[in-house]
C-alpha atoms as a PDB file:
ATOM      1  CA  UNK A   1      -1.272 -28.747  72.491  1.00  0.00           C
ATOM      2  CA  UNK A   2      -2.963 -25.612  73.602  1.00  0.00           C
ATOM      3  CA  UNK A   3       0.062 -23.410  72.659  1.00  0.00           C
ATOM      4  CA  UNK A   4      -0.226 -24.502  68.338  1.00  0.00           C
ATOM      5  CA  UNK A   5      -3.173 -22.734  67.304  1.00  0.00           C
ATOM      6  CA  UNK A   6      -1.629 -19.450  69.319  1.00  0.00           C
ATOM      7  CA  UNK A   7       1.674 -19.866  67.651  1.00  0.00           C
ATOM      8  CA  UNK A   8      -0.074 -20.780  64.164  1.00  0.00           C
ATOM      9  CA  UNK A   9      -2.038 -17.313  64.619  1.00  0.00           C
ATOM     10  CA  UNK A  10       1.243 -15.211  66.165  1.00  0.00           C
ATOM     11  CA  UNK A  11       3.004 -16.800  62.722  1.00  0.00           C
ATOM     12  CA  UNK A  12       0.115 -16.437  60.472  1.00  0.00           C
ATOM     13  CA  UNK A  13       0.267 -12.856  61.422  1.00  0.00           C
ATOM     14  CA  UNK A  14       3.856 -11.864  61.221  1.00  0.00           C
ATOM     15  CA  UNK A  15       3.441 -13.249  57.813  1.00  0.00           C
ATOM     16  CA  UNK A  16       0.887 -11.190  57.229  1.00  0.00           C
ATOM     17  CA  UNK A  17       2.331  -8.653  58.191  1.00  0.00           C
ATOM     18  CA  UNK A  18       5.535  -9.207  56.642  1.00  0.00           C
ATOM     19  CA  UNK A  19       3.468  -9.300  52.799  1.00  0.00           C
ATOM     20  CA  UNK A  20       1.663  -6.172  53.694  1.00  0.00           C
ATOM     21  CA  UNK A  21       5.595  -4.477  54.541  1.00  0.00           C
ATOM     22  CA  UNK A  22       6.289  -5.679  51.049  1.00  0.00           C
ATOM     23  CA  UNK A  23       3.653  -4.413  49.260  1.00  0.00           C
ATOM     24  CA  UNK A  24       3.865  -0.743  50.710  1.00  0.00           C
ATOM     25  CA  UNK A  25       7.576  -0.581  49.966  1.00  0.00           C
ATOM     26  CA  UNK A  26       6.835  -1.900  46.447  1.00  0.00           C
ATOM     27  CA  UNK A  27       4.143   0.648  46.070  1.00  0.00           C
ATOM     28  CA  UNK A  28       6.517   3.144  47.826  1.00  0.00           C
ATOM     29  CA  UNK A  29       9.553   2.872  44.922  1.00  0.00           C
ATOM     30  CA  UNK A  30       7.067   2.769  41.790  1.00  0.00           C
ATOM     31  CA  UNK A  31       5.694   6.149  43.483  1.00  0.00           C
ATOM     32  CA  UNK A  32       8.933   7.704  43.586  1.00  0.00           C
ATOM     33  CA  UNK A  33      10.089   6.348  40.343  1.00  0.00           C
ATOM     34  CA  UNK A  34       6.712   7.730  38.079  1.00  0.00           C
ATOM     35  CA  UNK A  35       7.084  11.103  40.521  1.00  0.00           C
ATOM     36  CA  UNK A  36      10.997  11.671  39.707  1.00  0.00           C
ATOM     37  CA  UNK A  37      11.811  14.995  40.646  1.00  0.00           C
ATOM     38  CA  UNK A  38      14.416  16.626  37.909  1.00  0.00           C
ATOM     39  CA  UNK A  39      17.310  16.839  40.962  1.00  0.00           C
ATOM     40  CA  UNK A  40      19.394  14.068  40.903  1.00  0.00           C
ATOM     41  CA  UNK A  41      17.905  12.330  37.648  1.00  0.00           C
ATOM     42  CA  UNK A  42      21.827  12.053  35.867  1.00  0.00           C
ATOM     43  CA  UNK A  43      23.153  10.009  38.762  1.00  0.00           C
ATOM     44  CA  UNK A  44      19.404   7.770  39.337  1.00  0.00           C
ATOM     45  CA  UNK A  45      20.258   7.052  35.399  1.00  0.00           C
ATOM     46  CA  UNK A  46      23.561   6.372  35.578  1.00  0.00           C
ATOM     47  CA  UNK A  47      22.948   3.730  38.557  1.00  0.00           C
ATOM     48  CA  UNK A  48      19.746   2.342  36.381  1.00  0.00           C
ATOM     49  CA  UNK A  49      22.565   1.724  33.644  1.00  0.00           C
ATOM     50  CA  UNK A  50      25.030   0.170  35.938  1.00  0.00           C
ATOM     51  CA  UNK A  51      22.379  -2.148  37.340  1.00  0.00           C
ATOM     52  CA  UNK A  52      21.090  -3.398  33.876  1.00  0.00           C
ATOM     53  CA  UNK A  53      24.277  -4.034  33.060  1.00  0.00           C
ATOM     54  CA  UNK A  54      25.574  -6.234  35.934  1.00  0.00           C
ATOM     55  CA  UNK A  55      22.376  -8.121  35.946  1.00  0.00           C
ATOM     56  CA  UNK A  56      21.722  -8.590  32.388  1.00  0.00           C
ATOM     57  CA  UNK A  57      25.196  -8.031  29.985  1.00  0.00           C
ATOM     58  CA  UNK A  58      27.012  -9.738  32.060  1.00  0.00           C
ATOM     59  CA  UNK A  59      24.572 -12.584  33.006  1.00  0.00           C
ATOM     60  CA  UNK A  60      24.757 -13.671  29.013  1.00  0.00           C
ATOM     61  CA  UNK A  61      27.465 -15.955  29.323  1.00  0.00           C
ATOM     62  CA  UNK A  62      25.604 -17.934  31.871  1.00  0.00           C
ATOM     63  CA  UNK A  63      21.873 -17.555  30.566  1.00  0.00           C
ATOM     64  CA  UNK A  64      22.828 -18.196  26.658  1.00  0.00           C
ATOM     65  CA  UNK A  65      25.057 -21.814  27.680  1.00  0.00           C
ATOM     66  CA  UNK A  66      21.876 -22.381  29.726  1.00  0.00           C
ATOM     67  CA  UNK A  67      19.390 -22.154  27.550  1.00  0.00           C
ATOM     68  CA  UNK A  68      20.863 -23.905  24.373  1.00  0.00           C
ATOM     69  CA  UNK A  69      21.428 -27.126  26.985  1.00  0.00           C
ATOM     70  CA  UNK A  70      18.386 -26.787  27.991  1.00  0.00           C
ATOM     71  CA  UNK A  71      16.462 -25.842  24.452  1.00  0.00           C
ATOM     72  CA  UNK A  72      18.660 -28.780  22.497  1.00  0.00           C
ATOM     73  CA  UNK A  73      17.821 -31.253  25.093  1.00  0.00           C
ATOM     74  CA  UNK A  74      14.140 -30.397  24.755  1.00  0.00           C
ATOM     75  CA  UNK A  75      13.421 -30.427  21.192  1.00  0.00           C
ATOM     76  CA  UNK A  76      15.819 -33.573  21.043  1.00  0.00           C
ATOM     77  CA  UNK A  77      13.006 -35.276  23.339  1.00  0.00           C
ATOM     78  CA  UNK A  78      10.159 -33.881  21.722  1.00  0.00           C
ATOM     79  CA  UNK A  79      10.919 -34.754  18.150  1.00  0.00           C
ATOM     80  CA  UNK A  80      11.272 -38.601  19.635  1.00  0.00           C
ATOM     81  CA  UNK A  81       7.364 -38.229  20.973  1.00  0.00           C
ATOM     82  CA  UNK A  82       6.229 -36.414  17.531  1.00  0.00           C
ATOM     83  CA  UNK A  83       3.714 -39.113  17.070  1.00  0.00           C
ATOM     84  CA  UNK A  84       2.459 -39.245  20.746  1.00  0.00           C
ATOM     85  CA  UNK A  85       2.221 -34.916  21.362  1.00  0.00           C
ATOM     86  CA  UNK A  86       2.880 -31.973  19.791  1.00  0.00           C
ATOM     87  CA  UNK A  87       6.532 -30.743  19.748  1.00  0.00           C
ATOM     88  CA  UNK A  88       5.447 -27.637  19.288  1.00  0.00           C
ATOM     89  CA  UNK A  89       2.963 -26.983  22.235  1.00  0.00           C
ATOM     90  CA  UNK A  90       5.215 -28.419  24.400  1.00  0.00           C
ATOM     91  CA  UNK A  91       8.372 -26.415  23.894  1.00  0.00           C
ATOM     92  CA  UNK A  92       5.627 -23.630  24.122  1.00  0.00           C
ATOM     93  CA  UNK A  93       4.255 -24.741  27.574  1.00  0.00           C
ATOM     94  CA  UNK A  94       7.832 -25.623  28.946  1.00  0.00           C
ATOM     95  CA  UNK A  95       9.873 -22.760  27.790  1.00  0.00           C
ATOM     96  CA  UNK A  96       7.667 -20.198  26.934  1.00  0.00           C
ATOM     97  CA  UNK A  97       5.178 -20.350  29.722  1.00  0.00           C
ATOM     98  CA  UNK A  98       7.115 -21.951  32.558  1.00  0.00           C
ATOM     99  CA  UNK A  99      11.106 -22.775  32.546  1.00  0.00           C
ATOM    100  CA  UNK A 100      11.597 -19.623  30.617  1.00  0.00           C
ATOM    101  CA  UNK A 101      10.613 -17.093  33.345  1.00  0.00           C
ATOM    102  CA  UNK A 102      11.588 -19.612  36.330  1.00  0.00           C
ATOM    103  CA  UNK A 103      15.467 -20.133  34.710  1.00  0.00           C
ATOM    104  CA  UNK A 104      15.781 -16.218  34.534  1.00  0.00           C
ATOM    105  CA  UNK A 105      14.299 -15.469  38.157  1.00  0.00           C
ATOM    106  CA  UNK A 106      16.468 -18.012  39.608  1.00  0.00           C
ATOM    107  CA  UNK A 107      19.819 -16.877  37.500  1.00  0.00           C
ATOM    108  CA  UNK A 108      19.013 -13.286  38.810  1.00  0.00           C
ATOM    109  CA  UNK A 109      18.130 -14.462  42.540  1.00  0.00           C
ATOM    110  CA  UNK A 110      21.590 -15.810  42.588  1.00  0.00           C
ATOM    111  CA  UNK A 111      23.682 -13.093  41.083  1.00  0.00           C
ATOM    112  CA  UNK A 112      21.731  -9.679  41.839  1.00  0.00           C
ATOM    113  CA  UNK A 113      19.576  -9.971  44.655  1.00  0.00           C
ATOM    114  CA  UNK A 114      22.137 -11.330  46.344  1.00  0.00           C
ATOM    115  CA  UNK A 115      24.365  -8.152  45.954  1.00  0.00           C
ATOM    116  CA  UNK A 116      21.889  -6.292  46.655  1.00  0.00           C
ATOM    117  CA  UNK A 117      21.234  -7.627  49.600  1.00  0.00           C
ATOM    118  CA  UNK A 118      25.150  -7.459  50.725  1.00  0.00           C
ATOM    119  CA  UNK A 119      25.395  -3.628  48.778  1.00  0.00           C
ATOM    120  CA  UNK A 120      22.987  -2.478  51.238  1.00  0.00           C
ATOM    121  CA  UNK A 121      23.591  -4.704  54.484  1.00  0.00           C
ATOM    122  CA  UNK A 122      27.023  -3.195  54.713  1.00  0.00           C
ATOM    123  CA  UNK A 123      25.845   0.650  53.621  1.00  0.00           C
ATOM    124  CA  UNK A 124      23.716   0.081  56.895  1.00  0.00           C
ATOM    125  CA  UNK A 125      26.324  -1.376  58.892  1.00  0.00           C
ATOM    126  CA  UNK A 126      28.543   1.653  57.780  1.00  0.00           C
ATOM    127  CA  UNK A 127      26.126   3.956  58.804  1.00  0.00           C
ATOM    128  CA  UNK A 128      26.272   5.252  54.618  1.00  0.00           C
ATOM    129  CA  UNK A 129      22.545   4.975  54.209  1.00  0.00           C
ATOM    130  CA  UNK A 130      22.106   7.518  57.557  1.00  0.00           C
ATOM    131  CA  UNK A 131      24.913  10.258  55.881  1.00  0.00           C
ATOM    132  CA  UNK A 132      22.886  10.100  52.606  1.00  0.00           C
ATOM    133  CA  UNK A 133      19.840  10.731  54.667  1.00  0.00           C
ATOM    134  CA  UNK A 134      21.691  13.552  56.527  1.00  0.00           C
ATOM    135  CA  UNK A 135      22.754  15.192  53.347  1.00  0.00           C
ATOM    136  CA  UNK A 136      18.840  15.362  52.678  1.00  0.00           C
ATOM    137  CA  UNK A 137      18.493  12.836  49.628  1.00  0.00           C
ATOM    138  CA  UNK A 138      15.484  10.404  50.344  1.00  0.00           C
ATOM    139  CA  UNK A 139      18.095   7.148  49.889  1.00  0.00           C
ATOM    140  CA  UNK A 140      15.027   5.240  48.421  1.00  0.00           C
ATOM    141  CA  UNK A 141      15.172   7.217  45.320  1.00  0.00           C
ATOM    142  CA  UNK A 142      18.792   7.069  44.988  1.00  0.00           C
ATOM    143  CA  UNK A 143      19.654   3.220  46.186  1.00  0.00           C
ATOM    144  CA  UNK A 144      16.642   1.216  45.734  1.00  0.00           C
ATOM    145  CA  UNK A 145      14.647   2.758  42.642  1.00  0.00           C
ATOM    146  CA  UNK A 146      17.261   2.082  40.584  1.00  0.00           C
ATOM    147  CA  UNK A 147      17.763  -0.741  41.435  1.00  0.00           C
ATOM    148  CA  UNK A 148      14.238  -1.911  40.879  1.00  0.00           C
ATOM    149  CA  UNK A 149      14.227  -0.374  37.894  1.00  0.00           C
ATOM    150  CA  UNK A 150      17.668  -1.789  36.541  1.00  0.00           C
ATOM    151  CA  UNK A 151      16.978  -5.327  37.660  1.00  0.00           C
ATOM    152  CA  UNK A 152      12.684  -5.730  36.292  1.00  0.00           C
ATOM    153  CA  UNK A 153      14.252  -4.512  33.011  1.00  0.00           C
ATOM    154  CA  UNK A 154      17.158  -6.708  32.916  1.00  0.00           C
ATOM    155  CA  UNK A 155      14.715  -9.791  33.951  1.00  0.00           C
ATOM    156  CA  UNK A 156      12.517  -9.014  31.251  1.00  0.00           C
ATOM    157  CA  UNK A 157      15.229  -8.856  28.345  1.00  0.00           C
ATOM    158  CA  UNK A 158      17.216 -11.983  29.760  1.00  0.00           C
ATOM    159  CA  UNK A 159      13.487 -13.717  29.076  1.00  0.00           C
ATOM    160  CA  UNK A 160      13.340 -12.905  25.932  1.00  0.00           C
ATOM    161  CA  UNK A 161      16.734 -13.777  25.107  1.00  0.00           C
ATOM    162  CA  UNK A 162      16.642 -16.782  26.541  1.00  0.00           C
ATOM    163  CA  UNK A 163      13.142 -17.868  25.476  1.00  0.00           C
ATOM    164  CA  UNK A 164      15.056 -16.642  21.714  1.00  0.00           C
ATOM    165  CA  UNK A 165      18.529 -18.778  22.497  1.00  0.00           C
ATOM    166  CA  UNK A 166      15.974 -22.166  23.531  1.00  0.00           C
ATOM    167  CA  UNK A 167      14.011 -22.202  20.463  1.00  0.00           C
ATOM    168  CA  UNK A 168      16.440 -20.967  17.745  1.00  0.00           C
ATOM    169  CA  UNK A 169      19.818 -22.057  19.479  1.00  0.00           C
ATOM    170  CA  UNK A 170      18.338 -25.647  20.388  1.00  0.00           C
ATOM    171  CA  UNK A 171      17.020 -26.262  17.094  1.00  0.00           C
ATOM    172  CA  UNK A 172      20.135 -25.308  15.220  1.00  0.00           C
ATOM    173  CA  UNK A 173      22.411 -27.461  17.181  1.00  0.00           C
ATOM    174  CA  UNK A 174      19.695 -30.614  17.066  1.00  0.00           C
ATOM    175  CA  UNK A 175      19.636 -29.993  13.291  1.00  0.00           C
ATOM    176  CA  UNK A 176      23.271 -30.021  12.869  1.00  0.00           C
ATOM    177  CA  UNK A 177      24.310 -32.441  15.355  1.00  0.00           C
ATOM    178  CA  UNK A 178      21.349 -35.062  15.167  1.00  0.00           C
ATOM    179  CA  UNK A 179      19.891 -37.027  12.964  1.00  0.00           C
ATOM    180  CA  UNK A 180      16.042 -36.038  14.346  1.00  0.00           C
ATOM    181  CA  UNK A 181      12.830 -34.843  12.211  1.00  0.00           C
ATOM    182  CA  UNK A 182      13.055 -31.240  12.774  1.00  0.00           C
ATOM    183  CA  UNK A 183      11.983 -29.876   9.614  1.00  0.00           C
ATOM    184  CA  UNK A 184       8.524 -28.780  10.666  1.00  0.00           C
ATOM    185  CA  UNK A 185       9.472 -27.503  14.102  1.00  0.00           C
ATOM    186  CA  UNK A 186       8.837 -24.346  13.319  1.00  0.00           C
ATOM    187  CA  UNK A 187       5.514 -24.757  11.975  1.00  0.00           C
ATOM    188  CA  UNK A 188       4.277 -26.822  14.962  1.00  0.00           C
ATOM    189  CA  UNK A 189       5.951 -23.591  17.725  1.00  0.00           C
ATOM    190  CA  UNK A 190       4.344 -20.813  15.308  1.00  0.00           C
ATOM    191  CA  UNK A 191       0.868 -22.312  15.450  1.00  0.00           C
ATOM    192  CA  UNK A 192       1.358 -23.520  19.388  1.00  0.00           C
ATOM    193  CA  UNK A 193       2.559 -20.073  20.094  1.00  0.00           C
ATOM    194  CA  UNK A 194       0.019 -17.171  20.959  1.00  0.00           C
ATOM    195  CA  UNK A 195      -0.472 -13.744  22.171  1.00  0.00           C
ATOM    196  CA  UNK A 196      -1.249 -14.753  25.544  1.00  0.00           C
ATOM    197  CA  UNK A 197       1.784 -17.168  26.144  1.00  0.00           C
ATOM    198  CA  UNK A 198       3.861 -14.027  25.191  1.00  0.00           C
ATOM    199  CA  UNK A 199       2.297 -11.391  27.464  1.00  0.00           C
ATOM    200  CA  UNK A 200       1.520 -14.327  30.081  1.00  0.00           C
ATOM    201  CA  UNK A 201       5.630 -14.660  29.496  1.00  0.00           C
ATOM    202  CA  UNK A 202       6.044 -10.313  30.260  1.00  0.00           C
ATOM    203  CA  UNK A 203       3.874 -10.117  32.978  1.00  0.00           C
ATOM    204  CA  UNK A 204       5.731 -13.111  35.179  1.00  0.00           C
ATOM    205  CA  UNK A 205       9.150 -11.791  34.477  1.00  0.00           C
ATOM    206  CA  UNK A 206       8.146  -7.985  35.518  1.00  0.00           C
ATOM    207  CA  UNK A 207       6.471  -9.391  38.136  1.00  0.00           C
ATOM    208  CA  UNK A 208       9.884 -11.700  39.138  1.00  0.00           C
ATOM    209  CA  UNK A 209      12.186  -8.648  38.484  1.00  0.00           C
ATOM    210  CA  UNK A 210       9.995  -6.192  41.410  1.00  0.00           C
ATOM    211  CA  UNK A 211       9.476  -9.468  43.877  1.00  0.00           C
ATOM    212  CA  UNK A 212      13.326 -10.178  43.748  1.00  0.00           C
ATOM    213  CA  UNK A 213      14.386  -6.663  43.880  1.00  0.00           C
ATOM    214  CA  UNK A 214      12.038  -5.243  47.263  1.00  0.00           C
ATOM    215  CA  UNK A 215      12.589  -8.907  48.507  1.00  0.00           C
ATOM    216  CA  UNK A 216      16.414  -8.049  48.655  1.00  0.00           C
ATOM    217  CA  UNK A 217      15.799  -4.309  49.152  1.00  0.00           C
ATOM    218  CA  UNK A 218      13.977  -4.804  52.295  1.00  0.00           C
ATOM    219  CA  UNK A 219      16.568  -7.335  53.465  1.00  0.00           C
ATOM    220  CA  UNK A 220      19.591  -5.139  53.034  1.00  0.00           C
ATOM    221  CA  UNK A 221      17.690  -2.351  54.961  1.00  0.00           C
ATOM    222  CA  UNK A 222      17.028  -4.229  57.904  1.00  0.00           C
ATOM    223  CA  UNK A 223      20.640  -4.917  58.512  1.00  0.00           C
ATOM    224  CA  UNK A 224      21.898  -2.134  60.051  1.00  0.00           C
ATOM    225  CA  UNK A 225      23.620  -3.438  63.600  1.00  0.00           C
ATOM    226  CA  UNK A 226      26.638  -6.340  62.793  1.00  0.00           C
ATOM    227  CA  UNK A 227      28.541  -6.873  59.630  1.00  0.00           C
ATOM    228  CA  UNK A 228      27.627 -10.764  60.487  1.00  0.00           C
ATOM    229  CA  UNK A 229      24.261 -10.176  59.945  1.00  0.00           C
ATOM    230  CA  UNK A 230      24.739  -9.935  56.560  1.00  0.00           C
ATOM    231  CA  UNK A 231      25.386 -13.519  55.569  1.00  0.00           C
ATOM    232  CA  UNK A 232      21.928 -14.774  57.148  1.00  0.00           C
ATOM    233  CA  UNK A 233      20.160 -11.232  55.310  1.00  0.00           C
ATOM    234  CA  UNK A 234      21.531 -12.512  52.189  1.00  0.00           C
ATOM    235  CA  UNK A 235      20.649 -16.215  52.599  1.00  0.00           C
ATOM    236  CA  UNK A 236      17.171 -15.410  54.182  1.00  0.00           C
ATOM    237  CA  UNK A 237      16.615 -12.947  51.003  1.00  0.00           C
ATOM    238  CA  UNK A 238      17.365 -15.443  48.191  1.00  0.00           C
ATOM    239  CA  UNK A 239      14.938 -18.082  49.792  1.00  0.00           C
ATOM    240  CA  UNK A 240      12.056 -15.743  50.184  1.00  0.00           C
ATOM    241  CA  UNK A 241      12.942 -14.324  46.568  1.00  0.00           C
ATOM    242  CA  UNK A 242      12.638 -17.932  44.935  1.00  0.00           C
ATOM    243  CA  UNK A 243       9.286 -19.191  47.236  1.00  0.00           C
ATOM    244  CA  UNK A 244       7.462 -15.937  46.048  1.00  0.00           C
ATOM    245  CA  UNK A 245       8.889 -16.424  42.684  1.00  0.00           C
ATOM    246  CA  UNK A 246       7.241 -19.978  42.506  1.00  0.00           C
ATOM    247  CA  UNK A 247       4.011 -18.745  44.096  1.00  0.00           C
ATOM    248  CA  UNK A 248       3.756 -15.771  41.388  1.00  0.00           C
ATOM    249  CA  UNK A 249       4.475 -18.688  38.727  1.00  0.00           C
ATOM    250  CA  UNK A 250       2.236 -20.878  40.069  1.00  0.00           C
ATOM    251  CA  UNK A 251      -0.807 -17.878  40.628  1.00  0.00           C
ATOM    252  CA  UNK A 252      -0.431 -16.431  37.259  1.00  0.00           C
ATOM    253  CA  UNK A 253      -0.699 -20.247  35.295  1.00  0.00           C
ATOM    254  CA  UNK A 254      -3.442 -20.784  37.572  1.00  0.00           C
ATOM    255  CA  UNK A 255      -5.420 -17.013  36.433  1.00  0.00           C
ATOM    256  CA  UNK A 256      -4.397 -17.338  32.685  1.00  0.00           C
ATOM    257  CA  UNK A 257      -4.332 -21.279  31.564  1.00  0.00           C
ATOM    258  CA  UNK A 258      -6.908 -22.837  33.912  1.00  0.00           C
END
């Protein structure tokens, strides 16, 4: 029994210490990507490009199906409990405030940070991190900025699109395929909806897109020894991306609705 509180402290600290790691490297990449010097700044673009694309393009197919399921489903409930709530406020509060930016993080955790993770456990294993060091290119700025770049922006447009595909999408398919009271949906979301559910909305997904991203960053850098590291990197990466993801959530609700 003597031995808890010591290990509680030893893993209180590495946890500690673990954030703090976080933090600097997050502060470290937004550093280099405000000071970006003019060398290199055709190729950092041209990965930024890449990156949106493989996280957001071709994530539509997944996030739109998602979202109309999910939007439908919702405002098929909701009109059923028009007498009891507001339709309105609630699509607001689910969608808007919390499934909206939750769905995304999660749809990204699995298909990017994943990747990422793997891109850069094997570029350590194959020593290709160390030759772009040796040919005097900081690899932060040309791997990982990008990347954090490419990925926050993608997060914050697959919101918005899928926030867009819930609303519009679900209410199109419950109007033509149901029989349910929708005509005044609208009315109810436009007067349930405000400014600070919006940027409330921004700020959770830009803060999603730079958690997932150094998350999976600083996993792929610390494998550097055995190619079957890589596997526990990747699945130790997604977890820690999705509990700091839900903590975020959870935090910013708290600041802005409480």
């Amino acid at each position: 029994m003597k031995r808890v509180p010591g290990r509680i402290g030893r893993r209180t600290i590495l946890a500690a210490n673990h954030i703090f790691t976080l933090m600097a490297l997050t502060c470290r990449l937004v550093g280099l990507a405000v000071k970006s010097p003019p060398q290199g700044r055709a190729l950092v673009k041209k990965v930024i490009s890449e990156q949106v694309y493989f996280t957001a393009i071709q994530a539509l197919p997944l996030v739109i199906p998602i979202a109309l399921i999910l939007g439908s489903a919702l405002i098929a409930q909701f009109t059923k409990l028009s007498g009891q709530y507001d339709p309105g406020k609630l699509m607001v509060v689910l969608v808007v405030r919390e499934l909206g930016p939750m769905i995304t993080a999660l749809l990204v955790i699995l298909r990017s940070a994943t990747s990422v993770t793997i891109e850069l456990g094997y570029m350590g294993v194959l020593h290709e991190i160390e030759a772009v060091e040796m040919a005097g290119i900081d690899p932060l700025r040309l791997i990982c900025v990008p990347r954090l770049i490419g990925i926050t922006s993608a997060i914050l447009s697959l919101f918005i699109v899928f926030d867009l595909v819930a609303i519009l999408g679900g209410y199109l398919i419950v109007w033509i395929f149901t029989y349910a009271p929708v005509g005044s949906f609208f009315n109810q979301i436009t007067k349930a909806l405000t400014a600070t559910d919006i940027f409330v909305g921004m700020i959770k997904a830009l803060c999603f897109g730079m958690t997932i991203t150094v998350t999976s960053l600083y996993h792929g850098l610390q494998t550097h020894r055995r190619i079957t590291d890589i596997p526990s990197a990747t699945s130790k990466a997604a977890i820690a991306c999705f509990f700091y993801c839900i903590l975020i959530n959870v935090f910013i609700s708290l600041l802005f609705y409480m």
